[in-house]
N, C-alpha and C. Protein backbone atom coordinates (compact mmCIF):
# COMPACT_ATOMS: atom_id res chain seq x y z
N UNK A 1 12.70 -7.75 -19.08
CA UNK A 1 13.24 -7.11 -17.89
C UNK A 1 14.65 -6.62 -18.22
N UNK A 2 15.07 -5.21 -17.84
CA UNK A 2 16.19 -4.99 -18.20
C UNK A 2 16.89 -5.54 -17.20
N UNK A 3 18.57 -4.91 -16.91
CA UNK A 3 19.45 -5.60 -16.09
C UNK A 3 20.12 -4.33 -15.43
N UNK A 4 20.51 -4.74 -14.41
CA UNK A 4 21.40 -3.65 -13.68
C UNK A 4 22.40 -3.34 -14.64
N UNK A 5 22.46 -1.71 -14.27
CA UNK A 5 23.87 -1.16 -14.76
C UNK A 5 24.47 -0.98 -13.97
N UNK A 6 26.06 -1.26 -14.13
CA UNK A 6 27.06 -1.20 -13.24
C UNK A 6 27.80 -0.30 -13.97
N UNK A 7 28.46 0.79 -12.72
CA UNK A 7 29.43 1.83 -13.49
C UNK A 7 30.52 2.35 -12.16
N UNK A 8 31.32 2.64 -12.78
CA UNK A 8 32.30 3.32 -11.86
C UNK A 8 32.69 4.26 -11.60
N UNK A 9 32.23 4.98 -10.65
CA UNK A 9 31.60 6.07 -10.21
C UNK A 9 31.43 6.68 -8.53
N UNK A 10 30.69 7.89 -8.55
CA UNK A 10 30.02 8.16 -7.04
C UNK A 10 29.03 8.15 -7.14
N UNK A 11 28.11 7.37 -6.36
CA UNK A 11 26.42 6.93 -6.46
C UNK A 11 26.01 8.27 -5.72
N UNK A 12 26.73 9.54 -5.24
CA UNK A 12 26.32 10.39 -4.87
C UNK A 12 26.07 11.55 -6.19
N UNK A 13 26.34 11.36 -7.03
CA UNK A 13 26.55 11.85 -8.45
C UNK A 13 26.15 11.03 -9.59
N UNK A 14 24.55 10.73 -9.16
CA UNK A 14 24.08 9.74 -10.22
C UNK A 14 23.96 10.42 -11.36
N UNK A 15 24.70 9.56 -12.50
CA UNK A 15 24.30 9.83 -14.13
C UNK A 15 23.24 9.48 -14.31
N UNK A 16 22.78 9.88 -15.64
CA UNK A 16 21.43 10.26 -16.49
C UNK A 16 20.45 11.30 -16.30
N UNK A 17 19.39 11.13 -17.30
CA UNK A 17 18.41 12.03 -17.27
C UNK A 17 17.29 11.68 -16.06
N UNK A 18 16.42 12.55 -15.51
CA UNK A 18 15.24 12.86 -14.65
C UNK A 18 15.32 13.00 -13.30
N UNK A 19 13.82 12.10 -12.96
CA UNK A 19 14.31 12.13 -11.37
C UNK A 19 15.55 10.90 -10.99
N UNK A 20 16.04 10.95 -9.61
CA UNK A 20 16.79 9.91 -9.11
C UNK A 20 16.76 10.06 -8.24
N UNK A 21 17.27 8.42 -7.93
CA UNK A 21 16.60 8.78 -6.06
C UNK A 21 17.57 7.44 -5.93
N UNK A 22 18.51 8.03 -5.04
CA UNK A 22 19.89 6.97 -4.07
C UNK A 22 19.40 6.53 -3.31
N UNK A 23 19.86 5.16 -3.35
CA UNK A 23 19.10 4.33 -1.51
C UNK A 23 20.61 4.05 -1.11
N UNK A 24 20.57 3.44 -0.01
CA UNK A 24 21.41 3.19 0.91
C UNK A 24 21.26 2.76 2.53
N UNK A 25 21.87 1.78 2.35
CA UNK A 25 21.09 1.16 3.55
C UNK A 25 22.11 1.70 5.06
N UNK A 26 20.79 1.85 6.36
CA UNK A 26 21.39 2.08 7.44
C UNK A 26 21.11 1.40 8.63
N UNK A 27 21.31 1.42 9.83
CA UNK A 27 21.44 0.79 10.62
C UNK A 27 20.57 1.21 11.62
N UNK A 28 19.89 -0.24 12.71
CA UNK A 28 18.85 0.36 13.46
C UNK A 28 19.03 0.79 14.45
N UNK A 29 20.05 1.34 15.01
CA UNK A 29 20.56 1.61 16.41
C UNK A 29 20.76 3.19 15.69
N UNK A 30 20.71 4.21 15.01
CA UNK A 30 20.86 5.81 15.25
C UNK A 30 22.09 6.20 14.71
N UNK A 31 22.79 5.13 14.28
CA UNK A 31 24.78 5.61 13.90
C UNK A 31 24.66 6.10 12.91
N UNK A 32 25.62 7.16 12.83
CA UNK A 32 26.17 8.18 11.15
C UNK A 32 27.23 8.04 11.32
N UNK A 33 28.04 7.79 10.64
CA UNK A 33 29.26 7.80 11.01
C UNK A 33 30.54 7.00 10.16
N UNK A 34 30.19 6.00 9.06
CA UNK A 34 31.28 5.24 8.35
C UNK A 34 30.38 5.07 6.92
N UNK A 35 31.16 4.44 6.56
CA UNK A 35 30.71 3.87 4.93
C UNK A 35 30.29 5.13 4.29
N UNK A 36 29.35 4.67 3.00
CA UNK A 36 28.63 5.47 2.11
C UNK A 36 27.99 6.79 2.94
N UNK A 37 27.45 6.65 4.06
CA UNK A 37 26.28 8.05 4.76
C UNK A 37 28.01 9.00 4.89
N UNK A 38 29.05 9.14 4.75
CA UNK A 38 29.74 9.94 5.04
C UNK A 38 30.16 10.51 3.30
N UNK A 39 29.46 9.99 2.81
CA UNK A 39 29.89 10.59 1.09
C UNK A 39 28.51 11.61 0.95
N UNK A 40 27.30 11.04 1.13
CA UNK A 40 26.09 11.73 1.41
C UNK A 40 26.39 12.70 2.34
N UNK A 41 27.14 12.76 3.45
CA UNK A 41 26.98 14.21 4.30
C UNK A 41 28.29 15.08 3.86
N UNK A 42 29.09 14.76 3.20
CA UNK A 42 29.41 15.53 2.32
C UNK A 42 29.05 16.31 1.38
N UNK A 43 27.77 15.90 0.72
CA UNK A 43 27.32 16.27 -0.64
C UNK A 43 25.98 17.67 0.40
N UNK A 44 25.28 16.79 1.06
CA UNK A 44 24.31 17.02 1.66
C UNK A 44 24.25 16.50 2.89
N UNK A 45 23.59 18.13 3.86
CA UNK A 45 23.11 17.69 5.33
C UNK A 45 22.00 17.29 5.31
N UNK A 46 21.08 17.35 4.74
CA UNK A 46 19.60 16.89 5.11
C UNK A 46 19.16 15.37 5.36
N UNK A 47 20.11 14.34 4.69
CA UNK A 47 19.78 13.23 4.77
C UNK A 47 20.19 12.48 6.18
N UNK A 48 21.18 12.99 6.92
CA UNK A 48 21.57 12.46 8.31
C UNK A 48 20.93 13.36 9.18
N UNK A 49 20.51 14.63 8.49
CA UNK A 49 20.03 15.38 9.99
C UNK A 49 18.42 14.64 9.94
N UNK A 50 17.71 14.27 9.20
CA UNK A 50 16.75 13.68 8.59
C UNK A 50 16.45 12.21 9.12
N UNK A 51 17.32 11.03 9.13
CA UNK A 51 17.74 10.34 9.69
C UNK A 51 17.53 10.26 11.02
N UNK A 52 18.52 11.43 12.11
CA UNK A 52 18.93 11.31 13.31
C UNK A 52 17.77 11.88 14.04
N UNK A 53 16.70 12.59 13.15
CA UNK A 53 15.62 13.12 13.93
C UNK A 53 14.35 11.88 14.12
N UNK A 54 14.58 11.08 12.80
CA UNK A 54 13.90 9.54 12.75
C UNK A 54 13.88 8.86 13.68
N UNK A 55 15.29 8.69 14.53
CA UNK A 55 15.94 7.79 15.16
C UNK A 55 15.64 8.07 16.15
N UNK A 56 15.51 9.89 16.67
CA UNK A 56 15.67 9.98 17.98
C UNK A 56 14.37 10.02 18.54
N UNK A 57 13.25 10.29 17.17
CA UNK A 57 11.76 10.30 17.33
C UNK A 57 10.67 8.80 16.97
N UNK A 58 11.56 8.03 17.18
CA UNK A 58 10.92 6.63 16.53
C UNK A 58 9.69 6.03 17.83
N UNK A 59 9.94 6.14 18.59
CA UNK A 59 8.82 6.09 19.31
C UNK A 59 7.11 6.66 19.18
N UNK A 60 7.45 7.19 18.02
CA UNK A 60 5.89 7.99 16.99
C UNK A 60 6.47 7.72 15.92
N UNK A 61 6.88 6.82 15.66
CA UNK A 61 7.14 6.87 13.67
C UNK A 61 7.52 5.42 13.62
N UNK A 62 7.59 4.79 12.32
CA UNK A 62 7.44 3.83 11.83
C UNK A 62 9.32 3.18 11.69
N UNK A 63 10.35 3.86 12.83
CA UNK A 63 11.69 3.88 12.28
C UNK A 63 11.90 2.78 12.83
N UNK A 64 12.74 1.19 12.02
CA UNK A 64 12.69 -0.11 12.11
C UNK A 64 13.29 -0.69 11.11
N UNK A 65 13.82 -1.82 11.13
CA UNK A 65 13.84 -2.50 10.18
C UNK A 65 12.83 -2.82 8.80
N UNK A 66 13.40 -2.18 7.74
CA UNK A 66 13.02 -2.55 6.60
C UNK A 66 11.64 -1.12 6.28
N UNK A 67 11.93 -0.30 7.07
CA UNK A 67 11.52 0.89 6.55
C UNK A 67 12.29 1.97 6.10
N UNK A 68 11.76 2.57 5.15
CA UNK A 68 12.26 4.00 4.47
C UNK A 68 11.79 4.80 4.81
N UNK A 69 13.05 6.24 4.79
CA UNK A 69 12.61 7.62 4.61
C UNK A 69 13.11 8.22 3.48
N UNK A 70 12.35 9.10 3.11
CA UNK A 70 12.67 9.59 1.88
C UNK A 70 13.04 11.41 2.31
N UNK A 71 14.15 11.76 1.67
CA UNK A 71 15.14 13.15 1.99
C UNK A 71 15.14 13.40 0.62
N UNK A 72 14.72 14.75 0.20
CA UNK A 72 14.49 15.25 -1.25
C UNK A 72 15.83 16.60 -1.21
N UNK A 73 16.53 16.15 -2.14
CA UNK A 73 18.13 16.76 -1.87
C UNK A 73 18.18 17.82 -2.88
N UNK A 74 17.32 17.64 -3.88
CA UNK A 74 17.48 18.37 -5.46
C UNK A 74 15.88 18.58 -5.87
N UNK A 75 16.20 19.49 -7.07
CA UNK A 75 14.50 19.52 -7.47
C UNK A 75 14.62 18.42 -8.20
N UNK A 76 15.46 17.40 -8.89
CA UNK A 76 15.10 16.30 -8.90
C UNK A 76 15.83 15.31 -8.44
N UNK A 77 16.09 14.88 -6.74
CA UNK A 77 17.04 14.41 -6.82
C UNK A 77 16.62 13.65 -4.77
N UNK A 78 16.60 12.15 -5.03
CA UNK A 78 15.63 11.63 -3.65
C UNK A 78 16.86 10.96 -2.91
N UNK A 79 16.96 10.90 -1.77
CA UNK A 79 17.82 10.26 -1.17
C UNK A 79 16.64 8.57 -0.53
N UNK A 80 16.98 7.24 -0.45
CA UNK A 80 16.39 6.67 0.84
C UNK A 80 17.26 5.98 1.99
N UNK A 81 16.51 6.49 2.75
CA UNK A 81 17.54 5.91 4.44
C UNK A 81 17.08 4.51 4.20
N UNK A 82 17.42 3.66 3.99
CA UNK A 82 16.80 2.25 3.92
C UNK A 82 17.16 1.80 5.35
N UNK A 83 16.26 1.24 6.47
CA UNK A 83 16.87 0.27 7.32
C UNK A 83 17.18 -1.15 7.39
N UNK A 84 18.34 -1.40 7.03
CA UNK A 84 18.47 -2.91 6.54
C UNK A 84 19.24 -3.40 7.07
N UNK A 85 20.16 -2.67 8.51
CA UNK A 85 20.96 -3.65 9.26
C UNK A 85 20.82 -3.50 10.75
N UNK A 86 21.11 -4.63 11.04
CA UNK A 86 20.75 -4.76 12.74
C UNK A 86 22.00 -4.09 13.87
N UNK A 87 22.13 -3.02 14.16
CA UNK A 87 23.22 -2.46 14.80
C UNK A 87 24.31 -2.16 14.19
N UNK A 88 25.64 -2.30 14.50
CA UNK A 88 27.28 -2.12 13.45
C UNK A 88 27.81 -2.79 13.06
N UNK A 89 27.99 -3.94 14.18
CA UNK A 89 28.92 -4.78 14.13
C UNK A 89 28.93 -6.08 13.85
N UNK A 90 30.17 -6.35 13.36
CA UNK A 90 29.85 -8.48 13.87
C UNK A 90 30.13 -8.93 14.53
N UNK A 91 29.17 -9.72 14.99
CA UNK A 91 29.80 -10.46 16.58
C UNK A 91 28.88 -11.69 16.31
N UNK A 92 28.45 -12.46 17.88
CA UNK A 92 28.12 -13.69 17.92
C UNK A 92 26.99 -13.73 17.07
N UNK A 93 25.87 -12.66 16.82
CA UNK A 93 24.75 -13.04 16.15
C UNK A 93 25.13 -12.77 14.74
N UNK A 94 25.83 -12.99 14.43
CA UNK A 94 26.74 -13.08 12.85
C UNK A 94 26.88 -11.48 12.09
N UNK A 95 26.69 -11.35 10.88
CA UNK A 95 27.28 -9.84 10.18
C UNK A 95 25.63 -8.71 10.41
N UNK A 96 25.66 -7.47 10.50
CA UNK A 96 24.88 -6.66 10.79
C UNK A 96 23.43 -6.98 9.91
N UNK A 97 23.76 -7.19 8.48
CA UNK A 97 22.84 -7.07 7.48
C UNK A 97 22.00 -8.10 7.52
N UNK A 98 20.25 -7.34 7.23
CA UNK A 98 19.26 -7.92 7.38
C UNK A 98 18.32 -8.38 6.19
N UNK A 99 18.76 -9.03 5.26
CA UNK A 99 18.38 -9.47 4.19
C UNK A 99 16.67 -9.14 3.82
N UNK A 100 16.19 -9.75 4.78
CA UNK A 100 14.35 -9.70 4.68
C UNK A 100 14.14 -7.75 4.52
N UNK A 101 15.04 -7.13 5.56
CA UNK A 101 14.36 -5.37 5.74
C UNK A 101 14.80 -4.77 4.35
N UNK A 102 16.11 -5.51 3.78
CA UNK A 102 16.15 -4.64 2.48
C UNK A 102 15.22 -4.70 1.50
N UNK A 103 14.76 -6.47 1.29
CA UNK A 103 13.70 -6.24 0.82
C UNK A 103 12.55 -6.05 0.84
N UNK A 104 12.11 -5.64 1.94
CA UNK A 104 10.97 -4.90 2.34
C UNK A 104 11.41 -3.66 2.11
N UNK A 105 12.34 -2.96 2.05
CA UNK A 105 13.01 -1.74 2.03
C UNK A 105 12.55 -1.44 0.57
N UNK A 106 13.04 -2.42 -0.08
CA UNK A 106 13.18 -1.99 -1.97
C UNK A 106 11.80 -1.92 -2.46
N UNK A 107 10.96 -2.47 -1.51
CA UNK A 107 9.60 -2.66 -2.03
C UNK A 107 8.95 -1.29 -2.12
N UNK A 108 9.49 -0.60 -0.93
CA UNK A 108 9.08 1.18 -1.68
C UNK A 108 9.69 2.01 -2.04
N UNK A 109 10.71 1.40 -2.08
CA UNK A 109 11.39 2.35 -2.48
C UNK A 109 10.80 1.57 -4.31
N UNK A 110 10.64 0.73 -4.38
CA UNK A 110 10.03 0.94 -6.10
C UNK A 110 8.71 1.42 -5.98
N UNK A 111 7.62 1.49 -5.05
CA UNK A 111 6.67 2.24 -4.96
C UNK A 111 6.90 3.74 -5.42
N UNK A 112 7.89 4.17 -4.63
CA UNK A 112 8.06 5.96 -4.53
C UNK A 112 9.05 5.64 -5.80
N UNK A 113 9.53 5.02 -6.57
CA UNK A 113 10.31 4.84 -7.77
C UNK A 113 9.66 5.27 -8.91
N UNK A 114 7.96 4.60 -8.79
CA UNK A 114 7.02 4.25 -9.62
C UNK A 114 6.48 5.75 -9.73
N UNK A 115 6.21 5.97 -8.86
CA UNK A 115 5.23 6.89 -8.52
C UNK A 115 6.12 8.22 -8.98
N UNK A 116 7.36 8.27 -8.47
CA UNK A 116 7.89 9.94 -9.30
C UNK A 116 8.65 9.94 -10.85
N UNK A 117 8.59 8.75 -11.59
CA UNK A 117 9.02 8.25 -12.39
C UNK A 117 10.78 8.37 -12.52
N UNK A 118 11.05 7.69 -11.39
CA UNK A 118 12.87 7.77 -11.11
C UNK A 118 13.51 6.99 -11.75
N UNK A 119 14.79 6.86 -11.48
CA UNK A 119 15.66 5.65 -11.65
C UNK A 119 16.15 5.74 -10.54
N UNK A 120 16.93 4.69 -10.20
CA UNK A 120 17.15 4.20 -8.60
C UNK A 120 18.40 4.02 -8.76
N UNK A 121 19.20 4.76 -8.10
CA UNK A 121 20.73 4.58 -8.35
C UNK A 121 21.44 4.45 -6.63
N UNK A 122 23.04 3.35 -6.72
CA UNK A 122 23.09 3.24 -5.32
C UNK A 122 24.73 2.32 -4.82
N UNK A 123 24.86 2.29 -4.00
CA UNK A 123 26.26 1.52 -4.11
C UNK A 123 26.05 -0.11 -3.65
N UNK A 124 26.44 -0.87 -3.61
CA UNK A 124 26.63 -2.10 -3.50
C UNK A 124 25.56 -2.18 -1.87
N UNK A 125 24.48 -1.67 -1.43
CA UNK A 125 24.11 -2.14 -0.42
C UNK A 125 24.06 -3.21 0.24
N UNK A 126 24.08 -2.56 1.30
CA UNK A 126 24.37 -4.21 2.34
C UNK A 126 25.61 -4.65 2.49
N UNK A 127 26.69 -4.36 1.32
CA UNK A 127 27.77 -5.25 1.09
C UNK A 127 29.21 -4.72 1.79
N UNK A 128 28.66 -3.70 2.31
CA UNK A 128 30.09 -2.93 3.29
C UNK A 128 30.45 -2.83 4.63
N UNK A 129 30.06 -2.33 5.02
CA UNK A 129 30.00 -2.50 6.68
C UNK A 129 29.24 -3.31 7.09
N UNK A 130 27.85 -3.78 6.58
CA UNK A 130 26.74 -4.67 6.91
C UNK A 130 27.34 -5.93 6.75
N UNK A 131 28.18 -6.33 6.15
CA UNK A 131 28.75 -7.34 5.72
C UNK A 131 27.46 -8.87 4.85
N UNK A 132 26.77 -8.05 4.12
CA UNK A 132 26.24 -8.87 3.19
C UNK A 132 26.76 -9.24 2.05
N UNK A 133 26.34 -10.15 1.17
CA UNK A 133 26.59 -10.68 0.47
C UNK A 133 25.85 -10.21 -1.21
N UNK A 134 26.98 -9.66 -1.98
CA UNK A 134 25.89 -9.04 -3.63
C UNK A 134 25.18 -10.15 -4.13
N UNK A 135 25.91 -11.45 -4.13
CA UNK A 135 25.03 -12.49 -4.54
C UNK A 135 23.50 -12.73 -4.15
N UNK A 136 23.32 -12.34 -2.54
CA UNK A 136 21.88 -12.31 -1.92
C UNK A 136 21.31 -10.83 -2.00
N UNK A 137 21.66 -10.17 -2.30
CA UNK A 137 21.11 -8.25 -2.67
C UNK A 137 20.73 -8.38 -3.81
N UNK A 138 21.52 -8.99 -4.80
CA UNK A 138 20.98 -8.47 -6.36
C UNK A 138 19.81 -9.01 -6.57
N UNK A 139 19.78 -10.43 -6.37
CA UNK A 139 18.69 -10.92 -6.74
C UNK A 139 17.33 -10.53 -6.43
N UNK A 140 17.19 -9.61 -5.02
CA UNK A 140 16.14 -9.02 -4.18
C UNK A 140 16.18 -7.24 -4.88
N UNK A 141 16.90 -6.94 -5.48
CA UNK A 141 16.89 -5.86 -6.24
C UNK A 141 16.63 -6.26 -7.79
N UNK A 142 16.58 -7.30 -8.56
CA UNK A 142 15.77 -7.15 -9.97
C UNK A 142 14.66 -7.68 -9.44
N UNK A 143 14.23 -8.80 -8.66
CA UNK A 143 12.72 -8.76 -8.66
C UNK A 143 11.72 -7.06 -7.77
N UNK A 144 12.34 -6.53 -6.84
CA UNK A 144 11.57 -5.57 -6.51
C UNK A 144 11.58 -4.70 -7.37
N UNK A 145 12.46 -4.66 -7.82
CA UNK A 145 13.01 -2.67 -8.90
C UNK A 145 12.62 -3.54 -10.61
N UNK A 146 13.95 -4.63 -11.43
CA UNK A 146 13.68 -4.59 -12.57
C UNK A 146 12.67 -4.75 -13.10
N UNK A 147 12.15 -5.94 -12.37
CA UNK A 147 10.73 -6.34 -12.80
C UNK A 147 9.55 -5.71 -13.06
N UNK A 148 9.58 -4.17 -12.14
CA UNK A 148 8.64 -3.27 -12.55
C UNK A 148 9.07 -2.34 -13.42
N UNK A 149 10.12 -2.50 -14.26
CA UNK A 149 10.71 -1.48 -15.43
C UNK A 149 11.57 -0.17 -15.11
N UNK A 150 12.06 -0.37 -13.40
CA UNK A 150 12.14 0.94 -12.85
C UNK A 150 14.13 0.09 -13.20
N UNK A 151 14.87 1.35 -13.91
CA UNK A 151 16.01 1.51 -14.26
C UNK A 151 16.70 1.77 -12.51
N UNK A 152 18.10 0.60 -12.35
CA UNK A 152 18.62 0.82 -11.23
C UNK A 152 20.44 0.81 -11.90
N UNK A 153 20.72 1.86 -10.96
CA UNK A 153 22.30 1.62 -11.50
C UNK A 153 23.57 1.37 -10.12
N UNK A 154 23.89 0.83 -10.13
CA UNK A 154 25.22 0.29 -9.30
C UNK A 154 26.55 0.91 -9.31
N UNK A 155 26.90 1.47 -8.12
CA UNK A 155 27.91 2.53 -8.56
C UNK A 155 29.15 1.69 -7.68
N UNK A 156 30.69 1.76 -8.12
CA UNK A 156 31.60 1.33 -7.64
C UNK A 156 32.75 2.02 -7.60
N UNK A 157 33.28 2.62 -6.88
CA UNK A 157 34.40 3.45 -6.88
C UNK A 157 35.34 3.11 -7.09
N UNK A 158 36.47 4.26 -8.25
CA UNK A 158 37.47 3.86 -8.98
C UNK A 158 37.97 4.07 -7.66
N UNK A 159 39.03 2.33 -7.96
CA UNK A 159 40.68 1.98 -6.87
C UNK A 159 39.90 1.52 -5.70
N UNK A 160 38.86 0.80 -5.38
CA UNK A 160 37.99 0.47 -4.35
C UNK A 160 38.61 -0.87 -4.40
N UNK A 161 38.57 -1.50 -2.68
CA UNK A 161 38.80 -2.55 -2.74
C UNK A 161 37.94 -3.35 -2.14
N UNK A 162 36.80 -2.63 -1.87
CA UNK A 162 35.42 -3.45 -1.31
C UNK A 162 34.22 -3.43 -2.34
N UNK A 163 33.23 -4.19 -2.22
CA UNK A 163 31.87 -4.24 -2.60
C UNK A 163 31.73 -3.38 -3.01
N UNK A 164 31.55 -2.38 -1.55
CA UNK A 164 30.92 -1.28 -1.39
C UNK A 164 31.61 0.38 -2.21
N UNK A 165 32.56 0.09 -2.67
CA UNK A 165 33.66 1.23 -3.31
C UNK A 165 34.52 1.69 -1.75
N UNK A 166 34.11 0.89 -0.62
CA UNK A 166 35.21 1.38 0.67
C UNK A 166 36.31 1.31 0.80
């Protein structure tokens, strides 16, 4: 099994060769608006307008915890909305992030990994606004992703003072 690569960088500007496909986890209440999705709507509109049509149409669609959508940004190049946190904030029911949806999340996203022969590149999910923990992410990211041979890389922004490169 290989091992995560870590680099310092914009996970919106994944290095190497082929396909790639960024995940990033979002929230189940409809918000765009902070963290990483504001580096993505910089680069590209399709992934929040994509998103917000999910959100506003979830009543016919599968939009929930620990499901993906997939936003195709490049001819080779995949975005996933991962849903992996419960609303914004922290409050009494403790930090946003939903440990179980990411990894249900990662589980297709190595499906659709497998299947277009990608590498999976991404920033510290969970670990920014969601207020999770990398110690409980990584480990749920080499068994879904390394273990099936699918190359994942970890991006951290130079002069960052969070997890997340925030």
């Amino acid at each position: 099994m290989s091992e995560i690569g870590y680099v310092r960088g914009d996970a919106t500007a994944p290095q190497g060769k082929g396909v790639k496909l960024i995940t990033h986890v979002c929230n189940d209440r409809g918000g765009w608006g902070k963290g990483f999705v504001l580096a993505l709507s910089r680069r590209w509109p399709e992934p929040e307008a994509a998103y917000r049509r999910w959100h506003r149409e979830r009543a016919g669609n599968d939009f929930g915890l620990g499901a993906v959508q997939y936003v195709q940004v490049g001819p080779y190049l995949w975005v996933a909305n991962m849903i992996g946190q419960r609303g914004t904030r922290t409050g009494g029911k403790g930090v946003p992030v939903r440990y179980d949806a990411i990894d249900r999340a990662l589980a297709s996203v190595a499906e659709r990994a497998a299947g277009l022969d990608a590498s999976v590149h991404m920033p510290r999910i969970g670990c920014g606004l969601a207020g999770g923990e990398w110690s409980v992410v990584e480990p749920l990211i080499a068994e879904r992703l390394l273990t099936r041979g699918i190359a994942v890389t970890v991006y951290d922004i130079d002069g960052s003072d969070g997890p997340d490169g925030s």
